[in-house]
C-alpha atoms as a PDB file:
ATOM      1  CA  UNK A   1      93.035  38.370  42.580  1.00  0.00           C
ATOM      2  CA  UNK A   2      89.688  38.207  44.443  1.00  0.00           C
ATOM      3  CA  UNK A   3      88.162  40.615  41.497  1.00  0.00           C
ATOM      4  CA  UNK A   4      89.349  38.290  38.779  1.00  0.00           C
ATOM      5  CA  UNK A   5      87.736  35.039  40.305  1.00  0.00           C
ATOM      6  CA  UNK A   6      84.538  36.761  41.426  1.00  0.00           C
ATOM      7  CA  UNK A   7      84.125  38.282  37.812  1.00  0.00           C
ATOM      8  CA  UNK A   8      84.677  34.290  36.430  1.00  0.00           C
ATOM      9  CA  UNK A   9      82.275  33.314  38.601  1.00  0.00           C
ATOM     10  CA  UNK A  10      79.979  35.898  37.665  1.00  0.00           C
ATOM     11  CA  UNK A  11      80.262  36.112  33.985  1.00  0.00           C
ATOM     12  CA  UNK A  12      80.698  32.073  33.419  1.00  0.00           C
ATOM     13  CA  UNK A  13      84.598  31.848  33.663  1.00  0.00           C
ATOM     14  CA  UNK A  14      87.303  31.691  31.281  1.00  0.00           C
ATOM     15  CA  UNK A  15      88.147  28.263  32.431  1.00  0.00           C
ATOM     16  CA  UNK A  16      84.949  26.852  31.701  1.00  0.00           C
ATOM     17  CA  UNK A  17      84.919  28.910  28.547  1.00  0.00           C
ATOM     18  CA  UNK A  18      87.517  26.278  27.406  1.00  0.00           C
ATOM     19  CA  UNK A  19      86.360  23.476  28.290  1.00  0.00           C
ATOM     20  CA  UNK A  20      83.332  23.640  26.019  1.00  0.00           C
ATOM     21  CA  UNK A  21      80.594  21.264  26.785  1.00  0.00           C
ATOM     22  CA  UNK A  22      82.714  17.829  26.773  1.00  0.00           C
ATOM     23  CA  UNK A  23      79.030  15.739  28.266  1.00  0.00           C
ATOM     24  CA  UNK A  24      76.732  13.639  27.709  1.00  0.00           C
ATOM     25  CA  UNK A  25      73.249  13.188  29.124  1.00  0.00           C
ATOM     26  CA  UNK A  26      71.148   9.512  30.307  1.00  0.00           C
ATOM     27  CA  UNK A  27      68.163   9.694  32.309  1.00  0.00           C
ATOM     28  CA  UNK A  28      69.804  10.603  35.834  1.00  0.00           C
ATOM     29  CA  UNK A  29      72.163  12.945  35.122  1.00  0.00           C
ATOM     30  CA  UNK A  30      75.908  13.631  33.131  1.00  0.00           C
ATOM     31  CA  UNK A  31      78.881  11.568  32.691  1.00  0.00           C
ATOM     32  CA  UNK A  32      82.688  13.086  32.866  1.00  0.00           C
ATOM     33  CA  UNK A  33      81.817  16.702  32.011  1.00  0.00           C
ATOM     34  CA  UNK A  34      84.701  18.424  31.268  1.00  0.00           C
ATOM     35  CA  UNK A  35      85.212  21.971  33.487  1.00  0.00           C
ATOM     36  CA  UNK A  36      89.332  22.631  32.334  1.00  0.00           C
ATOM     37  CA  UNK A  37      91.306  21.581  29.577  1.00  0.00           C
ATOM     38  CA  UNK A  38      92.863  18.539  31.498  1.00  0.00           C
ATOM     39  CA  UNK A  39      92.393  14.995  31.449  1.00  0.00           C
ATOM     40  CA  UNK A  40      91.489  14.746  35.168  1.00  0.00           C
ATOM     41  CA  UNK A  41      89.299  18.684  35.323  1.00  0.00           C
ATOM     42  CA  UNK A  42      86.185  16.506  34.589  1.00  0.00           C
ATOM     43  CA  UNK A  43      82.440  15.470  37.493  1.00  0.00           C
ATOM     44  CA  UNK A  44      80.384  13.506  37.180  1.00  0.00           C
ATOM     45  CA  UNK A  45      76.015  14.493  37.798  1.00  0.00           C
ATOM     46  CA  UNK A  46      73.693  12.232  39.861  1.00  0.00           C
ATOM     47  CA  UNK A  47      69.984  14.269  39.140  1.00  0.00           C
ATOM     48  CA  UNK A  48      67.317  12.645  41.618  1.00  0.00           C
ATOM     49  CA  UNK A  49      63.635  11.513  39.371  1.00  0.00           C
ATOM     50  CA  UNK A  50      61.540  14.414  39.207  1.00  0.00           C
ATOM     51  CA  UNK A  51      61.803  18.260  37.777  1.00  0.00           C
ATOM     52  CA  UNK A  52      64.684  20.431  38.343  1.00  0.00           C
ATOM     53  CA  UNK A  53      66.792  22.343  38.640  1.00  0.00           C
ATOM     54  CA  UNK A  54      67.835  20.520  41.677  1.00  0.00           C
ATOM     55  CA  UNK A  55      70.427  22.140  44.547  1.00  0.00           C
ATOM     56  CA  UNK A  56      73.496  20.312  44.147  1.00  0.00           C
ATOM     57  CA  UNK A  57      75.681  18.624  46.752  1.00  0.00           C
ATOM     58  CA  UNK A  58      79.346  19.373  44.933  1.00  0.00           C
ATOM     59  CA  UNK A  59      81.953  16.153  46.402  1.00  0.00           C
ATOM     60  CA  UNK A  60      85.599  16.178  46.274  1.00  0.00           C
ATOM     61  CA  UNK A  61      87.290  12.722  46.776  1.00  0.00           C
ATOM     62  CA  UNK A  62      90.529  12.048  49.559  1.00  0.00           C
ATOM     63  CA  UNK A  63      93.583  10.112  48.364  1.00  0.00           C
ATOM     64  CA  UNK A  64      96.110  11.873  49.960  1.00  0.00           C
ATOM     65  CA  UNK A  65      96.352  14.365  46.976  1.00  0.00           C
ATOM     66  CA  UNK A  66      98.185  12.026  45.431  1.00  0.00           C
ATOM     67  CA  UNK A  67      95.819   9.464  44.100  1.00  0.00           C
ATOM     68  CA  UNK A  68      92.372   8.747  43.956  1.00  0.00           C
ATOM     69  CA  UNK A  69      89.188   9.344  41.693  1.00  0.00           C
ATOM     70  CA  UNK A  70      85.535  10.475  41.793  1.00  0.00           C
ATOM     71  CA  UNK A  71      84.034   7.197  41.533  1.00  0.00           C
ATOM     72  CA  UNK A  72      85.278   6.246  44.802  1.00  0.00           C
ATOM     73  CA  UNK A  73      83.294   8.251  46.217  1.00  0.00           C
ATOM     74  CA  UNK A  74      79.740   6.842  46.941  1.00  0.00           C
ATOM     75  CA  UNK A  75      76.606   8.492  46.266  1.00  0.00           C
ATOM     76  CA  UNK A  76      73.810   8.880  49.025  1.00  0.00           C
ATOM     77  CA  UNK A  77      71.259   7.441  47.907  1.00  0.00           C
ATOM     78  CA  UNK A  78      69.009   9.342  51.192  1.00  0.00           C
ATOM     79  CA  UNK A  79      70.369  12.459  49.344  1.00  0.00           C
ATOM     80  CA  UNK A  80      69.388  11.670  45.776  1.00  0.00           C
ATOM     81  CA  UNK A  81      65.790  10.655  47.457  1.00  0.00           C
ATOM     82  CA  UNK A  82      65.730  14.257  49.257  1.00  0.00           C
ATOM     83  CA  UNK A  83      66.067  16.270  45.836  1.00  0.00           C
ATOM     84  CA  UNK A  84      69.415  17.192  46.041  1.00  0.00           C
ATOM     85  CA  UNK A  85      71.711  16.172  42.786  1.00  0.00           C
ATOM     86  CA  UNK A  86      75.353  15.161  43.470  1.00  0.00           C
ATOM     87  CA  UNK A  87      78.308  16.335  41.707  1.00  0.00           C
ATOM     88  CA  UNK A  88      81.800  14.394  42.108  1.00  0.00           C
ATOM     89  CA  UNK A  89      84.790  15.825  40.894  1.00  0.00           C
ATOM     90  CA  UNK A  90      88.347  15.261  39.744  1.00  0.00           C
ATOM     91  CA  UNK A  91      91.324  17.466  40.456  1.00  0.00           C
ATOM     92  CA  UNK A  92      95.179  17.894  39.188  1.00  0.00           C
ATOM     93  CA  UNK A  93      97.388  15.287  41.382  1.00  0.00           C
ATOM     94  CA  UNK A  94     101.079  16.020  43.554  1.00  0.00           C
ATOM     95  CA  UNK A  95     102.278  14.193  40.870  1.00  0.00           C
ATOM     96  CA  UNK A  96     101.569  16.124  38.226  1.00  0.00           C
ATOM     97  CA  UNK A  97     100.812  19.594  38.956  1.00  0.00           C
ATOM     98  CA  UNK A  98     101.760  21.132  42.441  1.00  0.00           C
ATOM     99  CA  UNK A  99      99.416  23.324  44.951  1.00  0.00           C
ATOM    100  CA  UNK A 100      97.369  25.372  43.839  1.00  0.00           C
ATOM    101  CA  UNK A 101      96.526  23.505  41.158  1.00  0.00           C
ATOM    102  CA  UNK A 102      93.649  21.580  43.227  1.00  0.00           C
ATOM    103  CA  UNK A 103      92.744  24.750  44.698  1.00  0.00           C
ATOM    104  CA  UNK A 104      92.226  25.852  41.103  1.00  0.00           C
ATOM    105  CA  UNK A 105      90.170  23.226  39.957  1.00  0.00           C
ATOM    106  CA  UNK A 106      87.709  23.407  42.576  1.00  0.00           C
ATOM    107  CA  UNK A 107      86.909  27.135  41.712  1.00  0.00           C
ATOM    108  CA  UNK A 108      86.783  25.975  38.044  1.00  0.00           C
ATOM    109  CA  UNK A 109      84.529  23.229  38.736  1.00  0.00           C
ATOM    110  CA  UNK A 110      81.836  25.757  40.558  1.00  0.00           C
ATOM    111  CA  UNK A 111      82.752  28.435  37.660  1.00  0.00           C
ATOM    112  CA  UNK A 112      81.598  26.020  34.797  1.00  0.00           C
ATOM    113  CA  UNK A 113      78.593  24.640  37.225  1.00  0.00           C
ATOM    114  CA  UNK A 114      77.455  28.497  37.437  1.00  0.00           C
ATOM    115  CA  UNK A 115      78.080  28.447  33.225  1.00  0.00           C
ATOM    116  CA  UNK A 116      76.181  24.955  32.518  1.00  0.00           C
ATOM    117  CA  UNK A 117      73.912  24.662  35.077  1.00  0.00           C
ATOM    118  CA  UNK A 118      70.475  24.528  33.589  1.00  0.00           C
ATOM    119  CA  UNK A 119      71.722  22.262  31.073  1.00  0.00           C
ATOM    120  CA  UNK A 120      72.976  19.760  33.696  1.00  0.00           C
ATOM    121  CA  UNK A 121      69.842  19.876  35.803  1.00  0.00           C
ATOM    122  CA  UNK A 122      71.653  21.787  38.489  1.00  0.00           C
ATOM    123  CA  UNK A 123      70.770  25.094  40.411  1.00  0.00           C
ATOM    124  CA  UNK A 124      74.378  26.357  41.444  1.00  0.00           C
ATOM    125  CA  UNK A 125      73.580  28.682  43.521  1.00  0.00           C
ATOM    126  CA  UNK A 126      71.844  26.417  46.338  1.00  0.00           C
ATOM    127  CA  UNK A 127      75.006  24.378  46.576  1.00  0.00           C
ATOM    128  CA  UNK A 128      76.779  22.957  49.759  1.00  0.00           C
ATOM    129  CA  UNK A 129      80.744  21.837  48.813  1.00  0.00           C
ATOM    130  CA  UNK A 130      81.520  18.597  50.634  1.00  0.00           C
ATOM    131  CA  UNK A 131      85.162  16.381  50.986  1.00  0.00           C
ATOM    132  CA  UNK A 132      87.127  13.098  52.755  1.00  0.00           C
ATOM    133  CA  UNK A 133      90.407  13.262  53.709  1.00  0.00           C
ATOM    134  CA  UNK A 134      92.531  15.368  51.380  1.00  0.00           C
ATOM    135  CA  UNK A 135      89.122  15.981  49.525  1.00  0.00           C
ATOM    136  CA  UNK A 136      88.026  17.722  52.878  1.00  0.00           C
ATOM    137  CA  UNK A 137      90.543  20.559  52.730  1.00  0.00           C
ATOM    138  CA  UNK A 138      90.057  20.936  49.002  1.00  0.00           C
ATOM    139  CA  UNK A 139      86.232  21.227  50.287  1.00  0.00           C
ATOM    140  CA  UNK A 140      87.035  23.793  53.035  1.00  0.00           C
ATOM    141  CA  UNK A 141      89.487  25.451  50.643  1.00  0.00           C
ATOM    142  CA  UNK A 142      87.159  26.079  47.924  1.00  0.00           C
ATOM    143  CA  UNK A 143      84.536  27.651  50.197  1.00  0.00           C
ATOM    144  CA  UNK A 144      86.423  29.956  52.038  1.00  0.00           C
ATOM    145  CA  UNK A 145      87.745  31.811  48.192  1.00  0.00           C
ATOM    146  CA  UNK A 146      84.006  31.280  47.767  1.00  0.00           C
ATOM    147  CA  UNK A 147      84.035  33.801  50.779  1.00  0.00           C
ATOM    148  CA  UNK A 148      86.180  35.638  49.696  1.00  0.00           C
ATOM    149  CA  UNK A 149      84.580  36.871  46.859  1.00  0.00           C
ATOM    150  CA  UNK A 150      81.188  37.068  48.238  1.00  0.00           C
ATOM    151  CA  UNK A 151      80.086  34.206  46.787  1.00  0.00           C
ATOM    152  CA  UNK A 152      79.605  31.762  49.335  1.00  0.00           C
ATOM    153  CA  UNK A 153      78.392  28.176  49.285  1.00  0.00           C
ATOM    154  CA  UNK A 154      75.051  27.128  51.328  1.00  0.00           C
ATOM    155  CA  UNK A 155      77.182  24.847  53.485  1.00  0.00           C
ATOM    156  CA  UNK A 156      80.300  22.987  53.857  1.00  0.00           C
ATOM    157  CA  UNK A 157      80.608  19.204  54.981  1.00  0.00           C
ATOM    158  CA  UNK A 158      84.210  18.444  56.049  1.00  0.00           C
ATOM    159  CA  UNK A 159      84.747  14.818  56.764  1.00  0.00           C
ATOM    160  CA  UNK A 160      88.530  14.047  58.460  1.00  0.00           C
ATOM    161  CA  UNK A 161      90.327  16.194  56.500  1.00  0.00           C
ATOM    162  CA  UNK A 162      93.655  17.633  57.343  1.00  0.00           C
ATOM    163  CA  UNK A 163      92.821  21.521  57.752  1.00  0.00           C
ATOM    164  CA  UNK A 164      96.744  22.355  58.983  1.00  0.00           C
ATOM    165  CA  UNK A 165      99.860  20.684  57.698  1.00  0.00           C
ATOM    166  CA  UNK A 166     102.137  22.603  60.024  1.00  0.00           C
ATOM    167  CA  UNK A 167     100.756  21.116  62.960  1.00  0.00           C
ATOM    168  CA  UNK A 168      99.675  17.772  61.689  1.00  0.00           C
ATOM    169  CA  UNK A 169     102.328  15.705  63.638  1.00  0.00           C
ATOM    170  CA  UNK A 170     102.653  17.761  66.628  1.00  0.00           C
ATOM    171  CA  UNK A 171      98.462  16.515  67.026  1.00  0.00           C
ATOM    172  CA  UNK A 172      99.223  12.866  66.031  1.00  0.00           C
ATOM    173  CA  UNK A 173     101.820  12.869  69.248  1.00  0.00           C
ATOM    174  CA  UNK A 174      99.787  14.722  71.380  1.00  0.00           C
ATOM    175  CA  UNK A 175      97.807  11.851  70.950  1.00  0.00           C
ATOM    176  CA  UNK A 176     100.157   9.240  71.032  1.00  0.00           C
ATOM    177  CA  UNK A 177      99.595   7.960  67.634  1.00  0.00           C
ATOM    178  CA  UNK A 178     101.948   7.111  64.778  1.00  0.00           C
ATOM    179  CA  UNK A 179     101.118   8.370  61.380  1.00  0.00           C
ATOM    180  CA  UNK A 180     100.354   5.380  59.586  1.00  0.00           C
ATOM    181  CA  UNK A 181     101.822   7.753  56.505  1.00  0.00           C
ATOM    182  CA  UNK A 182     104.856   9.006  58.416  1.00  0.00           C
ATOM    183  CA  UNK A 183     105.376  12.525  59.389  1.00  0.00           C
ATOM    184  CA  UNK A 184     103.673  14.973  57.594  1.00  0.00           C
ATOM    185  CA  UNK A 185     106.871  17.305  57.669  1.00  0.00           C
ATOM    186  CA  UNK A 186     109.343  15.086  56.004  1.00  0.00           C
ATOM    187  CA  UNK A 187     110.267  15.966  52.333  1.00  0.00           C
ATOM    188  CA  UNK A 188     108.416  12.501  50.866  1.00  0.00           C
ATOM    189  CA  UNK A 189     105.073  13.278  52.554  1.00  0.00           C
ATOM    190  CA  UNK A 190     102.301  14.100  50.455  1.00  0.00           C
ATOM    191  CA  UNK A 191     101.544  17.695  51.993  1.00  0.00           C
ATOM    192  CA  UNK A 192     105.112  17.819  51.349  1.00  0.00           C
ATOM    193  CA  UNK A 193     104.817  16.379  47.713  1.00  0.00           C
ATOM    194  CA  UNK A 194     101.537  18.929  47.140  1.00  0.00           C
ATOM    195  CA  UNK A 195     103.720  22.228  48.176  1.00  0.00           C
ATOM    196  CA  UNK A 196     106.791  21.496  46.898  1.00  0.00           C
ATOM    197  CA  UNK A 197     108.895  21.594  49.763  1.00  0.00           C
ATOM    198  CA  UNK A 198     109.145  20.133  53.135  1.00  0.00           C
ATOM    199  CA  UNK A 199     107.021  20.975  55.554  1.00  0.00           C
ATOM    200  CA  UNK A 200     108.980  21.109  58.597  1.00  0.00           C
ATOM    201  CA  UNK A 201     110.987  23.933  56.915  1.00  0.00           C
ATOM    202  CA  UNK A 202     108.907  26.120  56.301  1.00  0.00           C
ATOM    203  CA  UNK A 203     106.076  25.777  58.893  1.00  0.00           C
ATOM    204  CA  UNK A 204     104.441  29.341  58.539  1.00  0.00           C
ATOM    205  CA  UNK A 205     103.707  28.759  54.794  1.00  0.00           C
ATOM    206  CA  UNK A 206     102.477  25.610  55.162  1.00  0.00           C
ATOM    207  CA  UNK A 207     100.240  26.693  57.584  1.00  0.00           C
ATOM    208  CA  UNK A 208      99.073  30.325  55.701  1.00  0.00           C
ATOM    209  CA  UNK A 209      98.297  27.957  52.680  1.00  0.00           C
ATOM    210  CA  UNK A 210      95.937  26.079  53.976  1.00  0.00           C
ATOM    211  CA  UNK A 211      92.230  26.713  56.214  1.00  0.00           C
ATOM    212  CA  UNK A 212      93.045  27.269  59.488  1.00  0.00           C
ATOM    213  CA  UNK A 213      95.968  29.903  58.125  1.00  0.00           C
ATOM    214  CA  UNK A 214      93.196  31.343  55.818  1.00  0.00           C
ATOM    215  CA  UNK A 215      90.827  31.700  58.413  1.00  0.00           C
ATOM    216  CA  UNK A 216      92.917  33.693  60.724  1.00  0.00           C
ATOM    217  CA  UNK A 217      92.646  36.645  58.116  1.00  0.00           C
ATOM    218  CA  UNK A 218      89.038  35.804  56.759  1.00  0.00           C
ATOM    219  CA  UNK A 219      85.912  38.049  59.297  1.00  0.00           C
ATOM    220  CA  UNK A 220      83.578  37.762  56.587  1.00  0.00           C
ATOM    221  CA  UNK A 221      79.980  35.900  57.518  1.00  0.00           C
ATOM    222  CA  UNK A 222      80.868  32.539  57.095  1.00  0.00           C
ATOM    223  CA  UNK A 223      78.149  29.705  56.211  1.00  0.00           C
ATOM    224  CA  UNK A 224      77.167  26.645  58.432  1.00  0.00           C
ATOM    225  CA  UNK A 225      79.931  23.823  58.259  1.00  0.00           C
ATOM    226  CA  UNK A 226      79.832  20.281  59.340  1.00  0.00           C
ATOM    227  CA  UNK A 227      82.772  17.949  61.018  1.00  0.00           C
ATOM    228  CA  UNK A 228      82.838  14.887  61.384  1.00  0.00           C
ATOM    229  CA  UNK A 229      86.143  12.889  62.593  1.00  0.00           C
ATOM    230  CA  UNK A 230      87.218   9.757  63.911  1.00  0.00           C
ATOM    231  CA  UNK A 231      88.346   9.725  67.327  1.00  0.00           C
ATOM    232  CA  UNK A 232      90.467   6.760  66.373  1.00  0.00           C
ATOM    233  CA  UNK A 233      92.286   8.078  63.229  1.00  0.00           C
ATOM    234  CA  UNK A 234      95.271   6.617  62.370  1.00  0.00           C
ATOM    235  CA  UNK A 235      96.738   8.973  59.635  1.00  0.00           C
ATOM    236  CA  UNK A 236      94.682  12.445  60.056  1.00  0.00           C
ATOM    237  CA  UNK A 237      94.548  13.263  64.209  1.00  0.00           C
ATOM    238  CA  UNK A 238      90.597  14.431  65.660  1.00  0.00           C
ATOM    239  CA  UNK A 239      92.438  17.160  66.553  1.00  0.00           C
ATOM    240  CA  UNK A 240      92.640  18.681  63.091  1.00  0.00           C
ATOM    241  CA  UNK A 241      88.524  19.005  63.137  1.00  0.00           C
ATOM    242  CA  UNK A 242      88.663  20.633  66.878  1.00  0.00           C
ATOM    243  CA  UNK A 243      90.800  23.463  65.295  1.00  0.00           C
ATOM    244  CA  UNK A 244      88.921  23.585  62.321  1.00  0.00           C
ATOM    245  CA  UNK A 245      85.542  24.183  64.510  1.00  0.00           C
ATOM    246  CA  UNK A 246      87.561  26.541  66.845  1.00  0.00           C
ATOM    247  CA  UNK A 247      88.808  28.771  63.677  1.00  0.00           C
ATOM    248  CA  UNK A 248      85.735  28.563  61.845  1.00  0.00           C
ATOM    249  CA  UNK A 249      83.846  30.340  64.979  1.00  0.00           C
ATOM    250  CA  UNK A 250      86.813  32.806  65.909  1.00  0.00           C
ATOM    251  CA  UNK A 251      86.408  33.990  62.048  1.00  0.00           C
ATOM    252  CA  UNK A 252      82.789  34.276  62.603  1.00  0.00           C
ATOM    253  CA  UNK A 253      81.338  33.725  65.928  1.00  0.00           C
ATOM    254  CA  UNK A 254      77.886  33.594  64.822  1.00  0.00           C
ATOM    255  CA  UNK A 255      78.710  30.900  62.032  1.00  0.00           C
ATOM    256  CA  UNK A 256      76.583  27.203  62.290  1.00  0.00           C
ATOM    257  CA  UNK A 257      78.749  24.851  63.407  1.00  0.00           C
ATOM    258  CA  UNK A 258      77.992  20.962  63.518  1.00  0.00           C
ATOM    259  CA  UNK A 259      81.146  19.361  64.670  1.00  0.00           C
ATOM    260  CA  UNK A 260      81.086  15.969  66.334  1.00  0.00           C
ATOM    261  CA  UNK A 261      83.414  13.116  66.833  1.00  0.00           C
ATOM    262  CA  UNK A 262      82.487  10.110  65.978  1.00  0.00           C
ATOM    263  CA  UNK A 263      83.595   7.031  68.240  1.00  0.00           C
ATOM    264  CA  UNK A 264      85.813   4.303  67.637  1.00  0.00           C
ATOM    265  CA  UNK A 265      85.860   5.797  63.614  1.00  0.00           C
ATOM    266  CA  UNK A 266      89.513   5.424  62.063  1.00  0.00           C
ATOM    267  CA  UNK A 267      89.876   7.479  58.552  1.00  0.00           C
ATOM    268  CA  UNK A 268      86.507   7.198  56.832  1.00  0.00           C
ATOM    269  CA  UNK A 269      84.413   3.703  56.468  1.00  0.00           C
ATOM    270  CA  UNK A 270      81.437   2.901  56.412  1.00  0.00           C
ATOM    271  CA  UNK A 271      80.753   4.792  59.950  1.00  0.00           C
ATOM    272  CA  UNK A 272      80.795   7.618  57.686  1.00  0.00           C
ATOM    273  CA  UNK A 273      78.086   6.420  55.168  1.00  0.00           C
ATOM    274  CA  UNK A 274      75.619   5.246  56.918  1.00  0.00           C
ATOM    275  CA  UNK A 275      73.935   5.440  60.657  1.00  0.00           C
ATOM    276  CA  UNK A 276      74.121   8.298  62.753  1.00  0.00           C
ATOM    277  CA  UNK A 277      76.886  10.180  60.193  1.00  0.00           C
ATOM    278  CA  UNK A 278      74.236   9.573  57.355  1.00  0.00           C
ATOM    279  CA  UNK A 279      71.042  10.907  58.955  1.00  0.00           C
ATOM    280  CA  UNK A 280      72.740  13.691  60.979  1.00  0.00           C
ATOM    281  CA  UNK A 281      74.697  14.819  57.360  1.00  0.00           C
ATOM    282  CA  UNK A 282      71.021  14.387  55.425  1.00  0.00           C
ATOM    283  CA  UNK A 283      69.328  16.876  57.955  1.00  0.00           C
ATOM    284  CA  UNK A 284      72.207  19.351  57.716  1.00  0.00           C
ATOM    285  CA  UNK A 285      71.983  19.370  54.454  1.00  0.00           C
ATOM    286  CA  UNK A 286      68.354  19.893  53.841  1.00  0.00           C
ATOM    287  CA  UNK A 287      68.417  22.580  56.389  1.00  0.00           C
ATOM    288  CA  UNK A 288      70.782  24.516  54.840  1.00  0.00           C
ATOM    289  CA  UNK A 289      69.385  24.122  51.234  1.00  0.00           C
ATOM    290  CA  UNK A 290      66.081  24.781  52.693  1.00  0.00           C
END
């Protein structure tokens, strides 16, 4: 399986062969370029003024996988001003198309990003993969078969994603929170919804499936990742980005790691988009693009 989505990669990708080249250009970049044959596999490009190519900051929006779209997602301006493009992207929903549809997509969307690249303005190969919420573990997801393969990403950014469903209540009690969602193991939940069955029945593939199960098995060099979280998170606990910083460095104990908490937060906001978040975010990313 690795060998097929390495040689994709590699040679331009089938996926991405399909698509053809559903954009359009203006001045700053490309408008719902299509990377798979669906009505949702499409980003959107943000280039910065100036000569590219341009590395390319690849976000992946939250909504619970469920719901949600790329244009909620906000583009950094203090990015766009440092030279680095954004891409936001779409992916299959629970609704209509079960895991690993989203894990799919992601792949696809760096496959036809390595195909189109110079067209769009883009230089795929200095690119750092960053997600909220759901978006986060499609983020984190993405990377590590990036890994996999050899191919990794500059950087990851995980913002309060959920990294393991198995455990996801078990940290929201620890705490002494209630999921504002419910539990994450009943049969309605959306990690339930995404797998296809319940959670809390079959714990050990709900956690293989995901990034902290992944990166039990993963000892390949791993690149630098940022967490943030809040410590007052109502539906994702902190705890999920402790474990993801404490399995990122057991996988690779010489890997960057940029993992803070930041205080008072709930699940995203503007204490993500601005302040300290922003300008600590900006610096990671223009060191590891550097």
């Amino acid at each position: 399986m690795t060998g097929i989505i390495r040689r994709s990669l590699l040679g331009a990708g089938l996926v991405a062969a399909a698509a053809g080249l559903g954009w359009w250009r203006w001045g700053g970049g490309a408008a719902d370029v299509a990377y798979g044959p669906g009505e949702r596999q499409v980003f959107d490009v943000t280039l910065p003024r100036g000569a590219g190519p341009f590395p390319v900051l690849l976000m992946i929006h939250g909504g619970a996988f469920q719901s949600g779209d790329k244009s909620d997602l906000a583009i950094p301006p203090e990015v766009l001003a440092a030279g680095i493009a954004v891409v936001r992207m779409n992916y299959r929903l629970s609704a209509t198309d079960a895991w690993p549809a989203q894990a799919e997509d992601g792949l696809a969307a760096v496959v036809h990003l390595q195909r189109q690249g110079a067209e769009l303005g883009v230089d795929p190969s200095r690119m750092v993969l960053l997600g909220q919420s759901a978006g986060a573990f499609l983020a984190v997801s993405t990377a590590l078969s990036l890994v996999e393969v050899g191919l990794p990403p500059k950087a990851v950014v995980s913002l309060f994603g959920p990294m393991d469903f198995s455990t996801l209540d078990a940290d929201m009690a620890k705490l002494q929170r209630v999921p504002v969602m419910g539990p994450a193991d009943a049969a309605e939940s959306p990690e339930s919804r995404l797998l296809g069955y319940p959670v809390g029945e079959n714990r050990a593939a709900a956690r293989a499936m995901g990034p902290l199960g992944r990166l039990d098995r993963i000892r390949e060099p791993l690149p630098p990742i940022f967490i943030r979280h809040g410590d007052a998170d109502p539906v994702v606990a902190d705890l999920q980005a402790r474990r993801l910083r404490d399995a990122w460095l057991a996988a690779d104990p010489s890997a960057k790691v940029d993992y803070a908490l930041v205080p008072g937060a709930g699940h995203g906001g503007e204490a993500f988009e601005t302040g300290k978040v922003s300008a600590e975010r900006l610096a990671f990313l223009q060191a590891a693009l550097s």
